[in-house]
C-alpha atoms as a PDB file:
ATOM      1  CA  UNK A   1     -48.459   6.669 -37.934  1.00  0.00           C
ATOM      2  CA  UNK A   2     -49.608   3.195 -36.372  1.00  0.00           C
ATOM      3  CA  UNK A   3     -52.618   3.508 -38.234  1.00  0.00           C
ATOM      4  CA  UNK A   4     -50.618   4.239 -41.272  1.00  0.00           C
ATOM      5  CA  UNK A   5     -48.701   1.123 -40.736  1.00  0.00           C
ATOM      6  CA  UNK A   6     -51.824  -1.398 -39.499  1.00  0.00           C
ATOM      7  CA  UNK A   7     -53.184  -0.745 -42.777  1.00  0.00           C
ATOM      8  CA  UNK A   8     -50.588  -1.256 -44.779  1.00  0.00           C
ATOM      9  CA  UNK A   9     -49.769  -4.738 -43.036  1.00  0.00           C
ATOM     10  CA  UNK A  10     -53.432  -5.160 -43.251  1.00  0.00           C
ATOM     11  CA  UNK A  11     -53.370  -4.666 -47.215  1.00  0.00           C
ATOM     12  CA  UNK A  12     -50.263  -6.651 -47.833  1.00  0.00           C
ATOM     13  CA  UNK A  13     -51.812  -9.748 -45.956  1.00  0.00           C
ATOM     14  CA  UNK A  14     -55.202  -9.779 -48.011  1.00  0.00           C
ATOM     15  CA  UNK A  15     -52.612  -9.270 -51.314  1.00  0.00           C
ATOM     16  CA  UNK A  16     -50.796 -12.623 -49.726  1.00  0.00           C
ATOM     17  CA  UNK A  17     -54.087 -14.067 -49.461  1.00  0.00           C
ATOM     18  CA  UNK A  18     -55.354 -13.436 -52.942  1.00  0.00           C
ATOM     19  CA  UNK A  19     -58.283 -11.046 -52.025  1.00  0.00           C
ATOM     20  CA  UNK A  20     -58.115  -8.901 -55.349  1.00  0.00           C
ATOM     21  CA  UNK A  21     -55.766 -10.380 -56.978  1.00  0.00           C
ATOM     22  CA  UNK A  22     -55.553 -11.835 -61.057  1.00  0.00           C
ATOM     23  CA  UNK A  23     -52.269 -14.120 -61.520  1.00  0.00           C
ATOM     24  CA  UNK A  24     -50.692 -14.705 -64.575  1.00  0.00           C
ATOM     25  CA  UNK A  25     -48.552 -17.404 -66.007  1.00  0.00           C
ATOM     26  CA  UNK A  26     -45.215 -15.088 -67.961  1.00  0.00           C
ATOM     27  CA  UNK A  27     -42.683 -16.916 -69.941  1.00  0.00           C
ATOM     28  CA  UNK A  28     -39.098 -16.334 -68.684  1.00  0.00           C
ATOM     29  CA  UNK A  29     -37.848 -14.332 -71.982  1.00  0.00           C
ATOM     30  CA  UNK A  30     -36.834 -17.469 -73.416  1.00  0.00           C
ATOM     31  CA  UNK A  31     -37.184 -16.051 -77.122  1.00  0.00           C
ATOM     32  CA  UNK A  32     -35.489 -13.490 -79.047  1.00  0.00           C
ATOM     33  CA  UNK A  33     -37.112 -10.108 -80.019  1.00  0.00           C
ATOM     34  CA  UNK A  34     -39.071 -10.390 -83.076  1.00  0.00           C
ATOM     35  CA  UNK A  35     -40.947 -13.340 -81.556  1.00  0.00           C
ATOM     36  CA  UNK A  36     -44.041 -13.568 -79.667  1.00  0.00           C
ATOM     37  CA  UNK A  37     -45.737 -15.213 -76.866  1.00  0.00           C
ATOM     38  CA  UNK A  38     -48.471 -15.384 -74.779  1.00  0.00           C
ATOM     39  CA  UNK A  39     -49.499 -14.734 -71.113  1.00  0.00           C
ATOM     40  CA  UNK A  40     -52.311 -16.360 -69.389  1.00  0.00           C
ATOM     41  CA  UNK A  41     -54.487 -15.544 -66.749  1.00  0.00           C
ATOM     42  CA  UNK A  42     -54.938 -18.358 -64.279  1.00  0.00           C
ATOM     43  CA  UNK A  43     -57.135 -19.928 -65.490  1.00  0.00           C
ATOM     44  CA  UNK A  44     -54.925 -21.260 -68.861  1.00  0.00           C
ATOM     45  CA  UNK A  45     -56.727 -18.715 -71.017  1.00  0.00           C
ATOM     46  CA  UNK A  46     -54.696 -16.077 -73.026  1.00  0.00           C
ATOM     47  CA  UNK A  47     -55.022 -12.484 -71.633  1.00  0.00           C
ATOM     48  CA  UNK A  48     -52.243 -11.000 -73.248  1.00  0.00           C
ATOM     49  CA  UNK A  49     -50.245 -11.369 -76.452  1.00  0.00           C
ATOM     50  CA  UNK A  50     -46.445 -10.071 -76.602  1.00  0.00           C
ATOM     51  CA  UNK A  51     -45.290  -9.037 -79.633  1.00  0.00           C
ATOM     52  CA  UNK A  52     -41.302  -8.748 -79.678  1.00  0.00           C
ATOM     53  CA  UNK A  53     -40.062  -6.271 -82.129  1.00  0.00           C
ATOM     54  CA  UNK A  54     -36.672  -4.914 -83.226  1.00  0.00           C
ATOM     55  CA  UNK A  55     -36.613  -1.600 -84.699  1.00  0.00           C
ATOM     56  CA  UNK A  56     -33.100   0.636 -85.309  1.00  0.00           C
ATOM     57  CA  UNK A  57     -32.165   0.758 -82.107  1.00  0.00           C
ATOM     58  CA  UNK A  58     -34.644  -0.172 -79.692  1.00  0.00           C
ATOM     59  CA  UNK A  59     -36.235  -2.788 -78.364  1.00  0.00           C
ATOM     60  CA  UNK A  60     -40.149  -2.981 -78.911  1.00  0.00           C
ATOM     61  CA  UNK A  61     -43.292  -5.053 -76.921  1.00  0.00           C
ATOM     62  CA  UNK A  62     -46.175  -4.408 -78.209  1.00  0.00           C
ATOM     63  CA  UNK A  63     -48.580  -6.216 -75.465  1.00  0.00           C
ATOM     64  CA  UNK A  64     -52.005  -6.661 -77.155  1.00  0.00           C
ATOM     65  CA  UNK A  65     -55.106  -8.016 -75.571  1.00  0.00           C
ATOM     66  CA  UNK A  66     -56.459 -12.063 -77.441  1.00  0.00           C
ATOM     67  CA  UNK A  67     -58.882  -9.493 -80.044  1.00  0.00           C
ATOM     68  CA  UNK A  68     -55.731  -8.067 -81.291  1.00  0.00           C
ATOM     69  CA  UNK A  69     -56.134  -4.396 -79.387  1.00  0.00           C
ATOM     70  CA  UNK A  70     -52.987  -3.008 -77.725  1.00  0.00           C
ATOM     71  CA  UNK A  71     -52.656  -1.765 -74.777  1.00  0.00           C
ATOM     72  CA  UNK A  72     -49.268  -0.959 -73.976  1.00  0.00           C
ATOM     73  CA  UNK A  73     -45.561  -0.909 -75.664  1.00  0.00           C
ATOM     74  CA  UNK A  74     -42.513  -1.001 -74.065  1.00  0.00           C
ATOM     75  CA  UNK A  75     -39.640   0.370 -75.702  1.00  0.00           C
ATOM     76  CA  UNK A  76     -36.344   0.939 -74.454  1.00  0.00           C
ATOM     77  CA  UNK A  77     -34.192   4.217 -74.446  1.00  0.00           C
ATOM     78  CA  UNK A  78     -31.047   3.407 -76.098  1.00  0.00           C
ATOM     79  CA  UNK A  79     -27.849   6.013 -75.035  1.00  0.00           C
ATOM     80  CA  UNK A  80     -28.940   6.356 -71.843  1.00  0.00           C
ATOM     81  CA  UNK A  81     -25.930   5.948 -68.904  1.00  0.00           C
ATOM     82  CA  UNK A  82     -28.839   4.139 -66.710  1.00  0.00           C
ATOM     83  CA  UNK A  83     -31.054   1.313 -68.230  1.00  0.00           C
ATOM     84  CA  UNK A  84     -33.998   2.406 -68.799  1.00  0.00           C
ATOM     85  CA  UNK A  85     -37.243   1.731 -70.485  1.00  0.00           C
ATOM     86  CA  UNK A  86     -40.604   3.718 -71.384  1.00  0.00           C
ATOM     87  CA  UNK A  87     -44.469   2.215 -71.348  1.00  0.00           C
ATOM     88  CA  UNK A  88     -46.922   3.872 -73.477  1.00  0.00           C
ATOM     89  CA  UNK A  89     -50.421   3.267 -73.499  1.00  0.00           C
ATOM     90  CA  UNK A  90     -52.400   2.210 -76.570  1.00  0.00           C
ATOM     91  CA  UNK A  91     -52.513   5.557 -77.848  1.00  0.00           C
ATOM     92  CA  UNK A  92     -48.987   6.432 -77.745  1.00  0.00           C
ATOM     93  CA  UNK A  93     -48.526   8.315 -74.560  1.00  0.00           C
ATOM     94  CA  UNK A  94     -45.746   7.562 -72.119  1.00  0.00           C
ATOM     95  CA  UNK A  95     -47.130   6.357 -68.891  1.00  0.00           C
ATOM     96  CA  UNK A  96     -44.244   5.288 -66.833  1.00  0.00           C
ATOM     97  CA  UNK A  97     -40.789   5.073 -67.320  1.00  0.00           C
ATOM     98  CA  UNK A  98     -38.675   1.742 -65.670  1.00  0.00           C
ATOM     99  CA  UNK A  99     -35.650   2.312 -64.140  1.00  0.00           C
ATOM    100  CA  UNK A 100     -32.517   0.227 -62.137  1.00  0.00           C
ATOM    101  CA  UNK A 101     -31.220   1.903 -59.674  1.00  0.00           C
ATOM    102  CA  UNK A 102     -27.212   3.134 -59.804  1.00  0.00           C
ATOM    103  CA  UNK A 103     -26.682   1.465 -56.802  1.00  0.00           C
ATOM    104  CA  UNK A 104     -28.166  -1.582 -54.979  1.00  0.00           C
ATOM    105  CA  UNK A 105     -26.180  -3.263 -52.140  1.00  0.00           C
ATOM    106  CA  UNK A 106     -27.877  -5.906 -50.850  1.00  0.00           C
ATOM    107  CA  UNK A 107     -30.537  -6.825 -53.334  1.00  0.00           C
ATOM    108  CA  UNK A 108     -31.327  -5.378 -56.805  1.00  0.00           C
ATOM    109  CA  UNK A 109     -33.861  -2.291 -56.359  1.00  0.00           C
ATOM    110  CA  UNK A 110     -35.960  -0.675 -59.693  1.00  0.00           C
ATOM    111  CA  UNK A 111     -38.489   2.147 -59.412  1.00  0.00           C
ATOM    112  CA  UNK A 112     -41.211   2.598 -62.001  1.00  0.00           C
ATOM    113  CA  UNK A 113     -42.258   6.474 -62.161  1.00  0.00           C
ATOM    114  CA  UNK A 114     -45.844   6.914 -63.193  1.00  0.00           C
ATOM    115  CA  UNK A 115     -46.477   9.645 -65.076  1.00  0.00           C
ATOM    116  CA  UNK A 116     -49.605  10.418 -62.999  1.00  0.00           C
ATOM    117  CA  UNK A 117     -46.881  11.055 -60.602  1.00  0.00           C
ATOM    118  CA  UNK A 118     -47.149   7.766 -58.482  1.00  0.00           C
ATOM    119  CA  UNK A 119     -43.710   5.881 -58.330  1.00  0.00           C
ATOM    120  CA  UNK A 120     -43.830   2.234 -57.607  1.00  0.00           C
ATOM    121  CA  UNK A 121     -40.622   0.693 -56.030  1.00  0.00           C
ATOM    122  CA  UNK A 122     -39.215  -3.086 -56.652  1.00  0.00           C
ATOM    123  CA  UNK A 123     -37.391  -5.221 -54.749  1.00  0.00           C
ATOM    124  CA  UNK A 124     -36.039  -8.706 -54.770  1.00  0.00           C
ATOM    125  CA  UNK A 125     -34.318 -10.814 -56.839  1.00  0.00           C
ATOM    126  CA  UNK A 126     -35.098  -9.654 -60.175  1.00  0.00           C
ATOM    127  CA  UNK A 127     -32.788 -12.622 -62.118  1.00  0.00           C
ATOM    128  CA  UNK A 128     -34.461 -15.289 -60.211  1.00  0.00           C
ATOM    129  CA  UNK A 129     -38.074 -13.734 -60.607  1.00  0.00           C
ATOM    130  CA  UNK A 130     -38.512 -13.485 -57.129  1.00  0.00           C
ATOM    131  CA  UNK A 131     -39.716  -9.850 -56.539  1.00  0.00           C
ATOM    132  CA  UNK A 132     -42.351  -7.306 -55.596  1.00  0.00           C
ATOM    133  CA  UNK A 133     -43.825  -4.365 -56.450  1.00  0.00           C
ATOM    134  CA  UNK A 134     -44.903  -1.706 -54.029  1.00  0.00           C
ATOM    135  CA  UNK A 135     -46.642   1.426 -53.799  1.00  0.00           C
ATOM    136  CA  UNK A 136     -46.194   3.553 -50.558  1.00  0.00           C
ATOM    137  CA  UNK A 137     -45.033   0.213 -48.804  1.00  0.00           C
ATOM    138  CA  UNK A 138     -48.436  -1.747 -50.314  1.00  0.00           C
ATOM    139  CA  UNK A 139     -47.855  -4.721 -51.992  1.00  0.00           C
ATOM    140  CA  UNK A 140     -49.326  -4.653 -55.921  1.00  0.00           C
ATOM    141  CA  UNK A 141     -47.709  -7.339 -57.527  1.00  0.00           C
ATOM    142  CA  UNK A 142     -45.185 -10.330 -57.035  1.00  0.00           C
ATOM    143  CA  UNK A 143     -43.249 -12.485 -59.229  1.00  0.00           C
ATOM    144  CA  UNK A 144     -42.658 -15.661 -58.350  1.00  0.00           C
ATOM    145  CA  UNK A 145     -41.573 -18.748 -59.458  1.00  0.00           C
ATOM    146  CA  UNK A 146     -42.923 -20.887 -56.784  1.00  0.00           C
ATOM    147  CA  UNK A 147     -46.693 -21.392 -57.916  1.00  0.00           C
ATOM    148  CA  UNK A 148     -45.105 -23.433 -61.470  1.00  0.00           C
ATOM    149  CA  UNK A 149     -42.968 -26.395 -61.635  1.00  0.00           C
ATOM    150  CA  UNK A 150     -42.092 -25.612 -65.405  1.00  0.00           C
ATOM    151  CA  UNK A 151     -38.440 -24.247 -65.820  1.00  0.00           C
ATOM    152  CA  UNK A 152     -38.835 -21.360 -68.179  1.00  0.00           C
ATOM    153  CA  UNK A 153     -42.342 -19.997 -66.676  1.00  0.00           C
ATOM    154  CA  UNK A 154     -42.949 -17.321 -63.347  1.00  0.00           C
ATOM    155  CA  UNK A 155     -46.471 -16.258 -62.059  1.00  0.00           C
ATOM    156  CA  UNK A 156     -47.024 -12.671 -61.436  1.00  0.00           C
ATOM    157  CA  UNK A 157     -49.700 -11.416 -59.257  1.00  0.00           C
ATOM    158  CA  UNK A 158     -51.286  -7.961 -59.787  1.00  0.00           C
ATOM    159  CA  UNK A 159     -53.407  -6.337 -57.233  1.00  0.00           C
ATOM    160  CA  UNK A 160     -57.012  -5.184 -58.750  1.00  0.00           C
ATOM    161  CA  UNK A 161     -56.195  -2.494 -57.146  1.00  0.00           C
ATOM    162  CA  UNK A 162     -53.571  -0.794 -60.236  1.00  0.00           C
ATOM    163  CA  UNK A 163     -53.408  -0.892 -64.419  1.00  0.00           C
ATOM    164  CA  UNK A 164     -52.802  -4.552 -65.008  1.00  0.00           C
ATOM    165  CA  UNK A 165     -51.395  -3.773 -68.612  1.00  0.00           C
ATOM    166  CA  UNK A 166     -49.027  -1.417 -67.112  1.00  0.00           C
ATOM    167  CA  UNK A 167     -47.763  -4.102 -64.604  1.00  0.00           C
ATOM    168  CA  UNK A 168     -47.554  -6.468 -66.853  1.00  0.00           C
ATOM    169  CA  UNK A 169     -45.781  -4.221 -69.443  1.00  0.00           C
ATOM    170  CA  UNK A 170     -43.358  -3.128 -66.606  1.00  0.00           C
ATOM    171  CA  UNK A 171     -42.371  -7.220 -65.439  1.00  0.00           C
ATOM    172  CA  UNK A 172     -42.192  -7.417 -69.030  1.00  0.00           C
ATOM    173  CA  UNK A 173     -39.364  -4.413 -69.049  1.00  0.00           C
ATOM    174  CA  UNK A 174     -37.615  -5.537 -66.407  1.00  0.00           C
ATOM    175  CA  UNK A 175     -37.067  -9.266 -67.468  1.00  0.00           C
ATOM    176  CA  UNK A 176     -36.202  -7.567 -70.507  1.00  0.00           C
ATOM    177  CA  UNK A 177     -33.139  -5.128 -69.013  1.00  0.00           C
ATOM    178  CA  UNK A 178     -32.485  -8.344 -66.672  1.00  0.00           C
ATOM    179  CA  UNK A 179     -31.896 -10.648 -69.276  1.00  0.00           C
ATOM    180  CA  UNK A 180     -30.554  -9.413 -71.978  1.00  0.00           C
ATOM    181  CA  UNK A 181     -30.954 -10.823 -75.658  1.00  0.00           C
ATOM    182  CA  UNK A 182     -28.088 -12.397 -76.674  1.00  0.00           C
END
């Protein structure tokens, strides 16, 4: 059990530290659906586009790498009593499903269930981008707005550790459900 916990504290410091870690640049959803943007690694170059779709009922990313190749959507469930919203991988195939939790009494609380049955939980404050990601009480990602002076921009580190694309697609889902469109 101590050894349990000394390596989690362990992992979460090098995470804190940077060891193995690629940050991005995201855009506070600033735009409607139907437009897109860009994410950059941190180095200014483009890693990611977002394309913003609106189809029937639900909302559509299609997150594509700069050569055009996707390699995840995120689409939400519409009719559903709990927000909700699926990622699929390039091919089509639903590889995690975002979720806010019914209740949350001191600070907002999300759980993205893996379909390779690994659930990641997230806690913080989601409307502020303030917020991490955990799996099994090891720190993956974190949002922040601290690293970026700019109003309307967060960082997000992901741990080398998990599926960028599928972190990325799930910050993406969760600003999404956060902020609604207007």
């Amino acid at each position: 059990m101590f050894e349990d916990r000394r390596a989690r504290r362990q992992a979460n410091h090098a995470f804190d530290a940077g060891e193995g870690v690629t940050r991005y640049q995201m855009q506070q959803k600033m735009f409607s659906i139907g437009d897109d943007y860009w994410i950059d690694d941190e180095a200014g170059e483009h890693a990611y586009k977002v394309n913003g779709k609106a189809l029937r009922l639900r909302h559509t990313y299609a997150i594509e790498e700069p050569d055009g190749r996707r390699v995840a959507k995120v689409q939400s469930r519409p009719l559903r009593i709990k927000d909700s919203m699926e990622i699929e991988d390039a091919d089509g195939n639903r590889i995690a499903l975002v979720k806010k939790a019914l209740i949350s009494p001191l600070r907002e609380r999300w759980t993205i269930k893996q379909e390779d049955g690994g659930e990641l939980s997230v806690q913080g404050n989601i409307v502020d981008h303030e917020y991490t990601i955990e799996q099994d009480g090891i720190k993956v990602a974190e949002v922040s707005k601290k690293w970026f002076r700019m109003r309307d921009t967060y960082g997000l580190d992901v741990s080398d550790a998990v599926d960028k694309a599928t972190i990325v697609a799930a910050a993406i889902a969760i600003d999404s459900m956060a902020h609604p469109a207007k």
